[in-house]
Protein backbone atom coordinates (compact mmCIF):
# COMPACT_ATOMS: atom_id res chain seq x y z
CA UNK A 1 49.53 93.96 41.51
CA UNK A 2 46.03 92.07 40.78
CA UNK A 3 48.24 89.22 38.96
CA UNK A 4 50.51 88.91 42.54
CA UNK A 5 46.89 88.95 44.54
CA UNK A 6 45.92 86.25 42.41
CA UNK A 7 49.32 83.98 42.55
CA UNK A 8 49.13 84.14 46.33
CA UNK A 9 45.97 83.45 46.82
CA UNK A 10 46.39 80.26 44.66
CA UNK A 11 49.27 79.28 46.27
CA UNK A 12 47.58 79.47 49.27
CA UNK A 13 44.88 77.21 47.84
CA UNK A 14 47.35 74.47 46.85
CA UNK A 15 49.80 74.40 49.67
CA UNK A 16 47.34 74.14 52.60
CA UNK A 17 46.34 70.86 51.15
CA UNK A 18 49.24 69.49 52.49
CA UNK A 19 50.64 72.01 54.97
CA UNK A 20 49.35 73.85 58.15
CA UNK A 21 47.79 77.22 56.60
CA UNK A 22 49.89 78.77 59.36
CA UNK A 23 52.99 77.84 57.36
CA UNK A 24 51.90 78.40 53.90
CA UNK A 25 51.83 82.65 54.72
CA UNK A 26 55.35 81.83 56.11
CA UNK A 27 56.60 80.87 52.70
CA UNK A 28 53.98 83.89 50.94
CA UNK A 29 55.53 86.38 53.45
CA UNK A 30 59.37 84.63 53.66
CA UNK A 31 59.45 83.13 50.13
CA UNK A 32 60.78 79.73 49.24
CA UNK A 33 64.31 79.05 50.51
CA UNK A 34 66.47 79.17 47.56
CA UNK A 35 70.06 79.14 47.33
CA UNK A 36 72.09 75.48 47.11
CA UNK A 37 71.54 72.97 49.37
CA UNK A 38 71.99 73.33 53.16
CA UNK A 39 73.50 70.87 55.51
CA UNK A 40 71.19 70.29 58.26
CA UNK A 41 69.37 67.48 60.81
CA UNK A 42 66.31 65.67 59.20
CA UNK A 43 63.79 63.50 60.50
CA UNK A 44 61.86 61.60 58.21
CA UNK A 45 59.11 59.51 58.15
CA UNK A 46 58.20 57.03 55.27
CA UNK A 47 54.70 55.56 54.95
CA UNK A 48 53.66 52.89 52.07
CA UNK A 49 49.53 52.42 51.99
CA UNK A 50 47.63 49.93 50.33
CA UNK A 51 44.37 49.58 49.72
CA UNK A 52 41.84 47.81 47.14
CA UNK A 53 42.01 50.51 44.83
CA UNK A 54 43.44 53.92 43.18
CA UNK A 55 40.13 55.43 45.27
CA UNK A 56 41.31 53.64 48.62
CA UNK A 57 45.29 54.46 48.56
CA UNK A 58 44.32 58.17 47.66
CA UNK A 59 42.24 58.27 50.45
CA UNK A 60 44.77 56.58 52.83
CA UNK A 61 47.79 58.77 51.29
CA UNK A 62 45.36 61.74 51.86
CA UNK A 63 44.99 60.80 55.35
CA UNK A 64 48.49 60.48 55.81
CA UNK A 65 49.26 64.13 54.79
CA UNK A 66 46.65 65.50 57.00
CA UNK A 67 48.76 63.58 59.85
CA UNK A 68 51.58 65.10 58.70
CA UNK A 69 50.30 68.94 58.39
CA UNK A 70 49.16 68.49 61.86
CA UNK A 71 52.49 67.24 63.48
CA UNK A 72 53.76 69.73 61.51
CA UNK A 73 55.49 67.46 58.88
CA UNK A 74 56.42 68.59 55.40
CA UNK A 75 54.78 66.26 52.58
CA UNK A 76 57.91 66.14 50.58
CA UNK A 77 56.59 63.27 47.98
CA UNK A 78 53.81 61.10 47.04
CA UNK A 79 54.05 58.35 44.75
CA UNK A 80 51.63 55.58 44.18
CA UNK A 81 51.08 54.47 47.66
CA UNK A 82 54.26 55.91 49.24
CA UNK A 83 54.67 59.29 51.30
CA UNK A 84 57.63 60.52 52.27
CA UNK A 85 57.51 62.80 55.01
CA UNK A 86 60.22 64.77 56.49
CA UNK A 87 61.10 67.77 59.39
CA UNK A 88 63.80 70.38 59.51
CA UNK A 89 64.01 71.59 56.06
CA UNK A 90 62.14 74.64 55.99
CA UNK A 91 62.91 77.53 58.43
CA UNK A 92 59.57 78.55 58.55
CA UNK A 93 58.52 74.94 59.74
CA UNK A 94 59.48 74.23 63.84
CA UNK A 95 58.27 70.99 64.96
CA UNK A 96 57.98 70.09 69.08
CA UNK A 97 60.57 67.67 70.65
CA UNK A 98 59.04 64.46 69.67
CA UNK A 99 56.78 65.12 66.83
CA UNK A 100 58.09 62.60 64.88
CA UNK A 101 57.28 59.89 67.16
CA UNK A 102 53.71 61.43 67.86
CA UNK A 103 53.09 61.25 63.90
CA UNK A 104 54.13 58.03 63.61
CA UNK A 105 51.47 56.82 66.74
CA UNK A 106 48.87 58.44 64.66
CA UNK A 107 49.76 56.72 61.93
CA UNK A 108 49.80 53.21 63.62
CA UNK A 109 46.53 54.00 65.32
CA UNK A 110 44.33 55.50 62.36
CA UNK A 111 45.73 53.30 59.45
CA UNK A 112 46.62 50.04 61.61
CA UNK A 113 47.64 47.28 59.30
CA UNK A 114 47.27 49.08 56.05
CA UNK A 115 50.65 50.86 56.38
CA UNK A 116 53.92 50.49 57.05
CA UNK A 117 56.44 52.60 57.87
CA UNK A 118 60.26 53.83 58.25
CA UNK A 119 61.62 56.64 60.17
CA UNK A 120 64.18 57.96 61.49
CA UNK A 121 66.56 61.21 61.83
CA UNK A 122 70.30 61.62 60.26
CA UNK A 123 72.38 64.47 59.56
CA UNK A 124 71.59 65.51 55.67
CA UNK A 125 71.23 68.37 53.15
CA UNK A 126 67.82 70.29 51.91
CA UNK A 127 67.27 72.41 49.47
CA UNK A 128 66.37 73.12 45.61
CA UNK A 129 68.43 70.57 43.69
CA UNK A 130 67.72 69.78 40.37
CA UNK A 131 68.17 71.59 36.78
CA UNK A 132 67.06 74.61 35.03
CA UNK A 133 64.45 72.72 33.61
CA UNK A 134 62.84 70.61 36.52
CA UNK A 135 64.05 71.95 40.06
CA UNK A 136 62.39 69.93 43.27
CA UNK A 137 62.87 71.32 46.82
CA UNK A 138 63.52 68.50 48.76
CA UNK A 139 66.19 66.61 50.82
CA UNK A 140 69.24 64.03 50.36
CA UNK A 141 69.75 61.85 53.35
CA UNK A 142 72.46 59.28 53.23
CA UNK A 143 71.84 55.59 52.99
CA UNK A 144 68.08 56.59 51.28
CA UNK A 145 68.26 53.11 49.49
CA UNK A 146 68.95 51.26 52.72
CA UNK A 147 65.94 53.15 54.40
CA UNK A 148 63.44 51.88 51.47
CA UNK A 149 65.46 48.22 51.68
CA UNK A 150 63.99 48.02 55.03
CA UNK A 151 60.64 49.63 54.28
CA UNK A 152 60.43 46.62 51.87
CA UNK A 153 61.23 44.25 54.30
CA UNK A 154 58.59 45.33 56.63
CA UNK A 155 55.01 43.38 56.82
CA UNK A 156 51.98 45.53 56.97
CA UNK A 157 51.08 47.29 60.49
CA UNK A 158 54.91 47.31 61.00
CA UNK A 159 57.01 49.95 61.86
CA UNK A 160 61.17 50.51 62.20
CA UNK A 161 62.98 53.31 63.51
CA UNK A 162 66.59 53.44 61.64
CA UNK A 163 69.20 55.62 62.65
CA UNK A 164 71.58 56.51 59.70
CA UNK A 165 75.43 57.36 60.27
C-alpha cells in the first residue's frame, strides 16, 4: 500500500512536467492504455529549435512542452532539438476543435524564428508498440518520413501544414 502511495505520487511528479496535472490522475485513476495498437485520427505537430547551446535548445524544447500541456498536446518525443507533439491518442486527453492550430500560433509567436514546424492530421494507429524489452507508447502515422522531408526543407520561423492520405 505505502509502495503504491509512493509510485503514484512519483508518477505524478514526472508526468506533469509535460502534461496538464488534470490528465496525469486520468492515467493514475484509468491506467495506461494497453492492449495493441488502435486505429484512430491524429494530429500532430512537429517543432525543431535551435539555439546557441545544449542550455538554450533545452530551454526552447522546454517551452515548447509547456505549449503543448496547455493546448492539451501529448509530448510524445524529444530529441536533440526536435519535439514531436501529437492529439488523439489517449482517451483521457480531449482537445477543443482547433487546438492544433492555436498551439501552433503560440509557437510562431513565443519562439518566432528559432523554430520551425510541421503539422498536420491523418488517419493512423496509437498505442504500445515495441518489445518485451523496450515498449514506447506512441503513434505510427503514414508518410512520417515525408513529414520530416519537409520539416527539413523548411527555413527557420517557417511553418507547413501537410495533410497525409
Amino acid at each position: 500500500m505505502i509502495r503504491e502511495f509512493f509510485e503514484r505520487r512519483r508518477l505524478r511528479r514526472q508526468l506533469a512536467e509535460y502534461i496538464d496535472p488534470k490528465r496525469v490522475e486520468s492515467f493514475i485513476r484509468d491506467g495506461f492504455p494497453h492492449g495493441s495498437p488502435k486505429p484512430g485520427h491524429l494530429e500532430f505537430v512537429i517543432a525543431y529549435v535551435r539555439g546557441e547551446g545544449p542550455d538554450q535548445i533545452s530551454e526552447r524544447m522546454s517551452r515548447v512542452a509547456e505549449l503543448a500541456s496547455a493546448h492539451n498536446a501529448i509530448v510524445d518525443h524529444l530529441v536533440s532539438g526536435l519535439v514531436v507533439l501529437v492529439f488523439g491518442t489517449h482517451p483521457g486527453f480531449s482537445s477543443e476543435p482547433g487546438a492544433r492550430s492555436s498551439l501552433v500560433q503560440a509557437l510562431r509567436e513565443q519562439l518566432a524564428g528559432d523554430v520551425k514546424i510541421v503539422h498536420g492530421a491523418t488517419d493512423g494507429h496509437y498505442g504500445l508498440f515495441g518489445s518485451d524489452s523496450r515498449m514506447s507508447y506512441t503513434f505510427l502515422i503514414p508518410q512520417f518520413d515525408r513529414v520530416l522531408g519537409t520539416l527539413s526543407e523548411l527555413e527557420f520561423g517557417m511553418v507547413k501544414e501537410t495533410m497525409l492520405a
